[in-house]
PDB file of N, CA and C in Angstrom:
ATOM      1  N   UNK A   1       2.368  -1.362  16.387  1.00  0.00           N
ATOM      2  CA  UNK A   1       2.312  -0.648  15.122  1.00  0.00           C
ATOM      3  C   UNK A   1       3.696  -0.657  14.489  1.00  0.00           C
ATOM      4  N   UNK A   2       3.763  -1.132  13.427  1.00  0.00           N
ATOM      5  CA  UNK A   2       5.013  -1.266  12.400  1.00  0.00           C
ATOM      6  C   UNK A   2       4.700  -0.145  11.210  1.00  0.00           C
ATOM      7  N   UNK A   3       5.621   0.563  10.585  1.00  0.00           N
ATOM      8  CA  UNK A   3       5.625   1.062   9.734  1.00  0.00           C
ATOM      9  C   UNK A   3       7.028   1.027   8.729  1.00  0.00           C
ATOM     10  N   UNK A   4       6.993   1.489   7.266  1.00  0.00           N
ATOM     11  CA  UNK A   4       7.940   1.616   6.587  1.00  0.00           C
ATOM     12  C   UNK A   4       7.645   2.565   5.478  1.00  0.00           C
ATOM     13  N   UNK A   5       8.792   3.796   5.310  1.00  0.00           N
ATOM     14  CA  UNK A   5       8.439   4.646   4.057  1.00  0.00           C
ATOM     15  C   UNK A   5       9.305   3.821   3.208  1.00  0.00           C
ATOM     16  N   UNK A   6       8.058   4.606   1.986  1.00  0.00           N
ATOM     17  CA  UNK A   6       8.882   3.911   0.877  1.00  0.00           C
ATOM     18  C   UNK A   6       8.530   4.679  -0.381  1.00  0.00           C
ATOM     19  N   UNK A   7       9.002   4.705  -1.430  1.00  0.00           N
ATOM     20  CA  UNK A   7       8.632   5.220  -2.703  1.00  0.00           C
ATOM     21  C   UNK A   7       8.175   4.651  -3.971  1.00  0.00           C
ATOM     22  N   UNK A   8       7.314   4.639  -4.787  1.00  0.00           N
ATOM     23  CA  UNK A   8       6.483   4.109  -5.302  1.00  0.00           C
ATOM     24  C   UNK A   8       7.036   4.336  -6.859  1.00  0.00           C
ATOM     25  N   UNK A   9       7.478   2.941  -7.427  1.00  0.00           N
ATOM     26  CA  UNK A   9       8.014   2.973  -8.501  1.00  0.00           C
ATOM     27  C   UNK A   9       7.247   2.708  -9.632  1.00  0.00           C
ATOM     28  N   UNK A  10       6.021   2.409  -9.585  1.00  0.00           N
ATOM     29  CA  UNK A  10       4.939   1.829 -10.713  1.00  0.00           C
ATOM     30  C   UNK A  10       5.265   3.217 -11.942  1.00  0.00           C
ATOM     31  N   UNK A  11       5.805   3.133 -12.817  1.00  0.00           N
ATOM     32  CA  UNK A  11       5.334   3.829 -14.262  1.00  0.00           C
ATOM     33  C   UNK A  11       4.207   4.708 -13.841  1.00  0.00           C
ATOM     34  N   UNK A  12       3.103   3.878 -13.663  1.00  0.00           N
ATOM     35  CA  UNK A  12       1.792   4.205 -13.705  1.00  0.00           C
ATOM     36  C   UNK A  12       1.013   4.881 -12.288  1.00  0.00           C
ATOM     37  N   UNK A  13       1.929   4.473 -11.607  1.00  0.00           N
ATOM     38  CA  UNK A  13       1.417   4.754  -9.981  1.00  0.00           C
ATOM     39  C   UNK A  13       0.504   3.658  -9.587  1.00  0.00           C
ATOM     40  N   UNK A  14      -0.089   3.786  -8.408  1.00  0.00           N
ATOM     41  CA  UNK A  14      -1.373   3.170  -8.252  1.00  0.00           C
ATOM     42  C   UNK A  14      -2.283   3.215  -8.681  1.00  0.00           C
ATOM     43  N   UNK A  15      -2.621   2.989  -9.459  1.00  0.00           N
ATOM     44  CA  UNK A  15      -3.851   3.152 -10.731  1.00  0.00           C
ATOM     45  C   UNK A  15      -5.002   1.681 -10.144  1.00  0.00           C
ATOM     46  N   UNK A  16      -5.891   1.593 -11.112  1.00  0.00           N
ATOM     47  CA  UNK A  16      -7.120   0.732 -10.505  1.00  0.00           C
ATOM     48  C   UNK A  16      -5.942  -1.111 -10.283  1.00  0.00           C
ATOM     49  N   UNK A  17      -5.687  -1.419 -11.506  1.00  0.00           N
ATOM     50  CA  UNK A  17      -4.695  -3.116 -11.326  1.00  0.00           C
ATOM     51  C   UNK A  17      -4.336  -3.134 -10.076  1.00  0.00           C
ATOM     52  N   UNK A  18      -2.987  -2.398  -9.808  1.00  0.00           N
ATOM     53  CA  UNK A  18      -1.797  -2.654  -8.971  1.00  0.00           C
ATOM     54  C   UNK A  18      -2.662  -1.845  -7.664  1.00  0.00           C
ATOM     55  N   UNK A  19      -3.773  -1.131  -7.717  1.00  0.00           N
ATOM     56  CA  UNK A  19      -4.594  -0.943  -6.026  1.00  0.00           C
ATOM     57  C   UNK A  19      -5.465  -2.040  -5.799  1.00  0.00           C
ATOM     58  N   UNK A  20      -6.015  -2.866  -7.191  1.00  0.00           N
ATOM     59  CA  UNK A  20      -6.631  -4.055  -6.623  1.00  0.00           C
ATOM     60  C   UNK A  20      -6.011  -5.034  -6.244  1.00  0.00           C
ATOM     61  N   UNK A  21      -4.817  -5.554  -6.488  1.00  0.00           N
ATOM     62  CA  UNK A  21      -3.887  -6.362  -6.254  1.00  0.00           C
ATOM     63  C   UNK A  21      -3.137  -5.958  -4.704  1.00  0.00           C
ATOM     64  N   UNK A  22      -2.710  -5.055  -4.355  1.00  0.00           N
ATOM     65  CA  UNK A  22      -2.833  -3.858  -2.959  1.00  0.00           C
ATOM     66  C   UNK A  22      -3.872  -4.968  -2.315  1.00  0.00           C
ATOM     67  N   UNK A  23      -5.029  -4.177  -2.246  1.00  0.00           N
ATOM     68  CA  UNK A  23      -5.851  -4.410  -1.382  1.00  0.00           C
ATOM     69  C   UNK A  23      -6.487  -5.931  -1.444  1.00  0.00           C
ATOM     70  N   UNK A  24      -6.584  -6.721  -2.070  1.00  0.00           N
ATOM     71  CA  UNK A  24      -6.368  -8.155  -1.917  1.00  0.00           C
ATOM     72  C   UNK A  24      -5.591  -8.605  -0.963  1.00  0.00           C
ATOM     73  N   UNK A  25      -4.582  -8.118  -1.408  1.00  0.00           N
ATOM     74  CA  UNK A  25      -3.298  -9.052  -0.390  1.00  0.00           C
ATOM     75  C   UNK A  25      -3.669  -8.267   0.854  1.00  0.00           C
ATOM     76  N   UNK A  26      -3.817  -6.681   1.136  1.00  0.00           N
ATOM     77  CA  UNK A  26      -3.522  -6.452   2.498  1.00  0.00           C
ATOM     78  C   UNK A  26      -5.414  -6.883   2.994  1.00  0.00           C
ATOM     79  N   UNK A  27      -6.077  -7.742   2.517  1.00  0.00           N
ATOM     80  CA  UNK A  27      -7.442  -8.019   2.926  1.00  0.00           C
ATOM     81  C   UNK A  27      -7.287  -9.213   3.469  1.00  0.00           C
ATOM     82  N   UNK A  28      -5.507 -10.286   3.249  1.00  0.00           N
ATOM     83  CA  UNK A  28      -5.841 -11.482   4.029  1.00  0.00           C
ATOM     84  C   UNK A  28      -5.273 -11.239   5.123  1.00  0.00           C
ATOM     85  N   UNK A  29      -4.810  -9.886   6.226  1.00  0.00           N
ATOM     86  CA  UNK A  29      -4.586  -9.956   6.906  1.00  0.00           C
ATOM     87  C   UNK A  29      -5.339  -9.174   7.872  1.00  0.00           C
ATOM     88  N   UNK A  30      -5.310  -9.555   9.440  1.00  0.00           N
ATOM     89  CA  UNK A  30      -6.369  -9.039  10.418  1.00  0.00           C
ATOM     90  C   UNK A  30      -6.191  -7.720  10.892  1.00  0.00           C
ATOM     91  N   UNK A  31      -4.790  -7.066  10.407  1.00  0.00           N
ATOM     92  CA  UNK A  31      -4.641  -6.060  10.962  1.00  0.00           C
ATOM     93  C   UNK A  31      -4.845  -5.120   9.963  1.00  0.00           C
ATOM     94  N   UNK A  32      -4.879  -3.503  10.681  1.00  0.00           N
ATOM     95  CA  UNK A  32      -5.453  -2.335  10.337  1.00  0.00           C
ATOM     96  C   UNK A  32      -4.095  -1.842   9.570  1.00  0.00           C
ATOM     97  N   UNK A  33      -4.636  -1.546   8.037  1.00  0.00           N
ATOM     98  CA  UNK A  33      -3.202  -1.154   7.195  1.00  0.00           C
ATOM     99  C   UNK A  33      -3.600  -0.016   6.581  1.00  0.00           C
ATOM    100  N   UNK A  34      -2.755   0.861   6.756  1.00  0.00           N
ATOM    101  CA  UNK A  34      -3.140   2.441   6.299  1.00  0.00           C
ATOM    102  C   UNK A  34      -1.737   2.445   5.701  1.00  0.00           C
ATOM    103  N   UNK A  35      -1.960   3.876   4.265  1.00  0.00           N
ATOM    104  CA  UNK A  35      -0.782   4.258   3.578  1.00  0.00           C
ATOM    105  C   UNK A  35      -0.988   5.897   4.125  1.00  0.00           C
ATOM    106  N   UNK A  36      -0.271   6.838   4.205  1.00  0.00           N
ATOM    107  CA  UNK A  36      -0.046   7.787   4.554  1.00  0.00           C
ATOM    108  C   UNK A  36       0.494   8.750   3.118  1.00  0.00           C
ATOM    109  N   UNK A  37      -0.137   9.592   2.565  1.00  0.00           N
ATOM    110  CA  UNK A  37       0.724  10.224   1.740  1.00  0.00           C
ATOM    111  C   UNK A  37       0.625  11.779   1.794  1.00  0.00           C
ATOM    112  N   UNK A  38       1.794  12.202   2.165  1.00  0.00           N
ATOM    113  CA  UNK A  38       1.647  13.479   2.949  1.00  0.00           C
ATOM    114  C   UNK A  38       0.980  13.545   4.079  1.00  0.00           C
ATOM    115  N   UNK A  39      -0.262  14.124   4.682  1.00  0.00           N
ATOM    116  CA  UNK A  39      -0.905  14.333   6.200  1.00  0.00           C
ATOM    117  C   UNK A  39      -1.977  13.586   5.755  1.00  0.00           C
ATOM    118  N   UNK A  40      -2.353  12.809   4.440  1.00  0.00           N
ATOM    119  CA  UNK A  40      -3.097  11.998   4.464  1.00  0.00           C
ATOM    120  C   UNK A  40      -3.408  10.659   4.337  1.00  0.00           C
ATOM    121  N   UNK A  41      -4.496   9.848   5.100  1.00  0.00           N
ATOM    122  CA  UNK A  41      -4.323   8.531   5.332  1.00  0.00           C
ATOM    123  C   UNK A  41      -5.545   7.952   4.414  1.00  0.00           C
ATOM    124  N   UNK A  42      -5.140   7.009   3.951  1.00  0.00           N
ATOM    125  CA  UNK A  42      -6.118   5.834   3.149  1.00  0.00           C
ATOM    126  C   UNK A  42      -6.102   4.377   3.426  1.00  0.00           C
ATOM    127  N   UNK A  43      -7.268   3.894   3.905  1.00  0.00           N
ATOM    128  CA  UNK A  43      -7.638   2.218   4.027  1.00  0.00           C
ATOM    129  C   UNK A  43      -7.239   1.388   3.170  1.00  0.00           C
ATOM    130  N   UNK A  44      -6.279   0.775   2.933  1.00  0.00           N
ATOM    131  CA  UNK A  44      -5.471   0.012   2.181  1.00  0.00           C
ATOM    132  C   UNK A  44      -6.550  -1.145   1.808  1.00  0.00           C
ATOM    133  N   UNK A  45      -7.368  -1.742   2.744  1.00  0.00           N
ATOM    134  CA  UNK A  45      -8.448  -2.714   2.256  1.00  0.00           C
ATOM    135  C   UNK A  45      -9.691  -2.057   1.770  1.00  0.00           C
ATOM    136  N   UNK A  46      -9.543  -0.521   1.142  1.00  0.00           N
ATOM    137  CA  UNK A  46     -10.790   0.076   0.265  1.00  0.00           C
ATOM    138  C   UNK A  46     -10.126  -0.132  -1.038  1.00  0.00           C
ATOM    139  N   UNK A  47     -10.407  -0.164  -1.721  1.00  0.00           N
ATOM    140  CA  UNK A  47     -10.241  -0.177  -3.570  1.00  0.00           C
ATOM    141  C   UNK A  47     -10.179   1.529  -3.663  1.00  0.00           C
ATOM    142  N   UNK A  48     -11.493   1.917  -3.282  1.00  0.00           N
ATOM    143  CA  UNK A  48     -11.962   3.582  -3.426  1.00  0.00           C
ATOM    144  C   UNK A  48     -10.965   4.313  -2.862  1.00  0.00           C
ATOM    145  N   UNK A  49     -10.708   4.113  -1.901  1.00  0.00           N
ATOM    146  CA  UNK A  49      -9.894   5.041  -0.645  1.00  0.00           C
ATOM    147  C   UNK A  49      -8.365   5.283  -1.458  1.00  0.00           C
ATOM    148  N   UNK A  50      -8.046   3.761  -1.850  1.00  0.00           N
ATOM    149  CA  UNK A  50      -6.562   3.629  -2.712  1.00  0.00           C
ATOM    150  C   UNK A  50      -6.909   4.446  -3.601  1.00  0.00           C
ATOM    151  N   UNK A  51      -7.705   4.274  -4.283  1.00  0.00           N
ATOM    152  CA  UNK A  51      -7.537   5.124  -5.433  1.00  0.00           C
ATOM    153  C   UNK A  51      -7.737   6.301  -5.665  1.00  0.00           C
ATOM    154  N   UNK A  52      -8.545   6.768  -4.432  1.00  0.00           N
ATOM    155  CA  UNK A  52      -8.734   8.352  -4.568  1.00  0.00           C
ATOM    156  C   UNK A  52      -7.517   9.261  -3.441  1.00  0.00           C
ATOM    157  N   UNK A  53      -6.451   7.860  -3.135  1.00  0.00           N
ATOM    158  CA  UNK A  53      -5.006   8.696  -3.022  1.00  0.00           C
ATOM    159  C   UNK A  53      -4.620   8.820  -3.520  1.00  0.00           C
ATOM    160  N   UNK A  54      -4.555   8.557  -4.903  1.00  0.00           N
ATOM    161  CA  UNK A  54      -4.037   9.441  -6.084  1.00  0.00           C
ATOM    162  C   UNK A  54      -2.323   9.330  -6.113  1.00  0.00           C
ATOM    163  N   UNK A  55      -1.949   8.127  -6.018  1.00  0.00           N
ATOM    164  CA  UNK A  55      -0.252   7.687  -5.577  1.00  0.00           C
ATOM    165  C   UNK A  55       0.013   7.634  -6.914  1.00  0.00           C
ATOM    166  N   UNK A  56       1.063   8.399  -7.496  1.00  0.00           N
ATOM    167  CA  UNK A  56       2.049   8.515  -8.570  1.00  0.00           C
ATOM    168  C   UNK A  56       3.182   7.937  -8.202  1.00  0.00           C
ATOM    169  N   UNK A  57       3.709   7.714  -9.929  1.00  0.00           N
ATOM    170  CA  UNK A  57       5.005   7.049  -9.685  1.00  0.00           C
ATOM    171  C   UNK A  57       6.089   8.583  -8.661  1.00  0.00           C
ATOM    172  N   UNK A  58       6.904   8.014  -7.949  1.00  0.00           N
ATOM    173  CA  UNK A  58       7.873   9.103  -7.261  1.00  0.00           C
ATOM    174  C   UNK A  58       6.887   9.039  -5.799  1.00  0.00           C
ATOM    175  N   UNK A  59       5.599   8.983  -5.814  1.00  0.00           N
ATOM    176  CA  UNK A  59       5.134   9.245  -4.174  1.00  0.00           C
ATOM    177  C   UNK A  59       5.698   8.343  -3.283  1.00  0.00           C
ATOM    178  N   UNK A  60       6.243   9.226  -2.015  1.00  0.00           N
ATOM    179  CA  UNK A  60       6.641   8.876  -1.604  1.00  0.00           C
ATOM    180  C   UNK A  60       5.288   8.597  -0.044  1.00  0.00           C
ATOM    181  N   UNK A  61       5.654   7.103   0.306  1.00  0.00           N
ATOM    182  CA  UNK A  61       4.298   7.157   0.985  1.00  0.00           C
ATOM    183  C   UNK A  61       5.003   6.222   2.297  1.00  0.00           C
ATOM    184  N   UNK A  62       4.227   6.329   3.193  1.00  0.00           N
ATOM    185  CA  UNK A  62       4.404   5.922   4.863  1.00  0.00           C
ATOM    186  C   UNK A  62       3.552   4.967   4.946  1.00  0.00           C
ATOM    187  N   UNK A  63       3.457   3.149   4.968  1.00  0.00           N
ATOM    188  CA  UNK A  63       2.684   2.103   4.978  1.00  0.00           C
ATOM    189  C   UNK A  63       3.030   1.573   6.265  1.00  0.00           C
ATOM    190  N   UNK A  64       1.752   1.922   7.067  1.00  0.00           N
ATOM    191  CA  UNK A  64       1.493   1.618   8.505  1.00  0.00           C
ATOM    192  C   UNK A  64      -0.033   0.035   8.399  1.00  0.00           C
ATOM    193  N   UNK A  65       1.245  -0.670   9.563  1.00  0.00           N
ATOM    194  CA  UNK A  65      -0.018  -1.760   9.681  1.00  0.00           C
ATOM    195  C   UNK A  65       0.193  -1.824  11.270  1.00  0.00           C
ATOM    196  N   UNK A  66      -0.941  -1.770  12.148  1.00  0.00           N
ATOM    197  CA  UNK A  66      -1.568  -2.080  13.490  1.00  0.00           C
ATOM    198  C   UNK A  66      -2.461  -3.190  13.668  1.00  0.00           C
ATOM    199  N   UNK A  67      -1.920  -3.900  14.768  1.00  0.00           N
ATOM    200  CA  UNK A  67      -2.538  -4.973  15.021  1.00  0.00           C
ATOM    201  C   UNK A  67      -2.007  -6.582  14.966  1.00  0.00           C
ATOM    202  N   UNK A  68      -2.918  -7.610  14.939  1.00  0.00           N
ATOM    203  CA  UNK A  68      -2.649  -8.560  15.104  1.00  0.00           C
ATOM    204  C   UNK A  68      -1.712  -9.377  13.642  1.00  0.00           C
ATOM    205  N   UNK A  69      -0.521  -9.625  13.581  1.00  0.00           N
ATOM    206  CA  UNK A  69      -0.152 -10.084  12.026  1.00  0.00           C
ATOM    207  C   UNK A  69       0.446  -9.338  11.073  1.00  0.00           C
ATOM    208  N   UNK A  70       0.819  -7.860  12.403  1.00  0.00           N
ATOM    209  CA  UNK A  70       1.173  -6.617  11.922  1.00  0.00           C
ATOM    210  C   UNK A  70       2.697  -6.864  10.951  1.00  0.00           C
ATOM    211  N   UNK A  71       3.490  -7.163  11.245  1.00  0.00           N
ATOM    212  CA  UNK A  71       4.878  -7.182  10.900  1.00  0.00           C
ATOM    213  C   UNK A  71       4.649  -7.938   9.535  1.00  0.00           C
ATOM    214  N   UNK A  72       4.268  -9.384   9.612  1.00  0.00           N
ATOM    215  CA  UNK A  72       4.568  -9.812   8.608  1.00  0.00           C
ATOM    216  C   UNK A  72       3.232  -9.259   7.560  1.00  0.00           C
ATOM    217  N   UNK A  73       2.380  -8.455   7.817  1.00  0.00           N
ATOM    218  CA  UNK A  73       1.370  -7.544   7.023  1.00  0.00           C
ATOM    219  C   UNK A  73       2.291  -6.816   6.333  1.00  0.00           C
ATOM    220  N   UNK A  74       3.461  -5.951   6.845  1.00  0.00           N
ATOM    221  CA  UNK A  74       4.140  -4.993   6.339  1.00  0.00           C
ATOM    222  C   UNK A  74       4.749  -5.560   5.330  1.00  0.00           C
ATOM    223  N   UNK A  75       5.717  -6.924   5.566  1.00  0.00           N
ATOM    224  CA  UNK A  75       6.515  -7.366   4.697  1.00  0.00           C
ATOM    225  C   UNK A  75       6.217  -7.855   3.785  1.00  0.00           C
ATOM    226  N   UNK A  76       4.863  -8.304   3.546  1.00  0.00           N
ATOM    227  CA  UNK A  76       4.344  -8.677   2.358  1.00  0.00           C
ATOM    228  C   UNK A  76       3.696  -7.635   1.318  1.00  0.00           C
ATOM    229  N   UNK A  77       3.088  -6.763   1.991  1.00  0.00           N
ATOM    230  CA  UNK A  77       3.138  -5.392   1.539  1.00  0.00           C
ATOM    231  C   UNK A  77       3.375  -4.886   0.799  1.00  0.00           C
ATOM    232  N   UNK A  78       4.825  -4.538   1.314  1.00  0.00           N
ATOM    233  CA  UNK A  78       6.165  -3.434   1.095  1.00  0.00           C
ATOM    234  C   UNK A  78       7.084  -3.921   0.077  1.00  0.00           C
ATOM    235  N   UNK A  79       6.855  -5.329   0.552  1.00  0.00           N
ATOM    236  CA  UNK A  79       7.722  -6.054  -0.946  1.00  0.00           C
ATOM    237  C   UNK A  79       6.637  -6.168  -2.084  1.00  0.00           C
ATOM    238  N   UNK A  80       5.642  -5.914  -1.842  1.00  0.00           N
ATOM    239  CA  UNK A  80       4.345  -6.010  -3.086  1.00  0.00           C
ATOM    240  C   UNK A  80       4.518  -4.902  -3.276  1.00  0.00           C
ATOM    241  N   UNK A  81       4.521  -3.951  -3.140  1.00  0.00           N
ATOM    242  CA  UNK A  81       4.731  -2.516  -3.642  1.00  0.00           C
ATOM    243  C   UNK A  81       6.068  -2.357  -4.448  1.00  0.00           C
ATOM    244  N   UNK A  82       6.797  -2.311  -4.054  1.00  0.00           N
ATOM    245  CA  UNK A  82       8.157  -2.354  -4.404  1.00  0.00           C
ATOM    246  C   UNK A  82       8.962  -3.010  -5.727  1.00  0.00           C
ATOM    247  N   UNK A  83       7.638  -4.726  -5.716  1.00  0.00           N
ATOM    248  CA  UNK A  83       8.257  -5.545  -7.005  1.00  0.00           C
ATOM    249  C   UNK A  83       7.087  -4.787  -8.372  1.00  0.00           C
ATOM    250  N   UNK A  84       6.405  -3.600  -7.768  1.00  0.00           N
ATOM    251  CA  UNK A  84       5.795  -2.848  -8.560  1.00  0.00           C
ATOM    252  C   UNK A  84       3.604  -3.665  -8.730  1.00  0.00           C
ATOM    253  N   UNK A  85       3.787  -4.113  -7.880  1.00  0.00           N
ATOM    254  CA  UNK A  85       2.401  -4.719  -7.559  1.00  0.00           C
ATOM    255  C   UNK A  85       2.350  -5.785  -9.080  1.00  0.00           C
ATOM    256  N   UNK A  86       2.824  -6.374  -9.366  1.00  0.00           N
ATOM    257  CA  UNK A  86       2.245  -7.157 -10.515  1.00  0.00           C
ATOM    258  C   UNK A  86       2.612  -6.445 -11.924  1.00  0.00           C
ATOM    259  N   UNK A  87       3.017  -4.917 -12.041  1.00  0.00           N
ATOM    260  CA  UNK A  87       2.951  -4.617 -13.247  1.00  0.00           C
ATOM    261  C   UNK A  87       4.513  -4.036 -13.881  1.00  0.00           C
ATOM    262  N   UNK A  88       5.755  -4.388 -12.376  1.00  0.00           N
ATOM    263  CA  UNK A  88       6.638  -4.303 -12.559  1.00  0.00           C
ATOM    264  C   UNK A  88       7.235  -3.141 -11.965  1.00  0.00           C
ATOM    265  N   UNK A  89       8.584  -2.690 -12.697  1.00  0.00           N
ATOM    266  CA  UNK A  89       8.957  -1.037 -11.823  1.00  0.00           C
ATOM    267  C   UNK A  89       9.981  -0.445 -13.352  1.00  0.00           C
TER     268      UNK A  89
END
């Protein structure tokens, strides 16, 4: 299990675009990827789940991947989050 906090710079937050673009990418990998925000966890390969975490710009969130492909799951990720999923920062 790899993890990394990080803070979420989207303008917009995770809104429907930048969670479908999310969960695409973390869908080509085999391992189990959860975001954490506060004591709660969401399935990074649900569309629904992302979005009914309700991630604003400023959340600060804990992106855990377990399993096989784990590491480089994170790094593709974390840098997808970060370059603002497609819609910038």
């Amino acid at each position: 299990m790899v993890e990394k906090i990080m803070t979420v710079k989207n303008k917009s937050g995770i809104h429907a675009r930048p969670a479908s673009t999310l969960v695409q990418a973390a869908s080509k990998f085999p391992c189990k990827v959860t975001i954490y925000k506060g004591d709660k966890a969401c399935d990074v390969k649900s569309i629904l789940a992302v979005l009914k975490a309700c991630i604003t710009c400023g959340t600060e969130i804990r992106l855990v991947c377990d399993g096989e492909s784990e590491q480089e799951a994170l790094d593709v990720l974390a840098a997808a989050i970060e370059s603002g999923l497609g819609e910038g920062v």
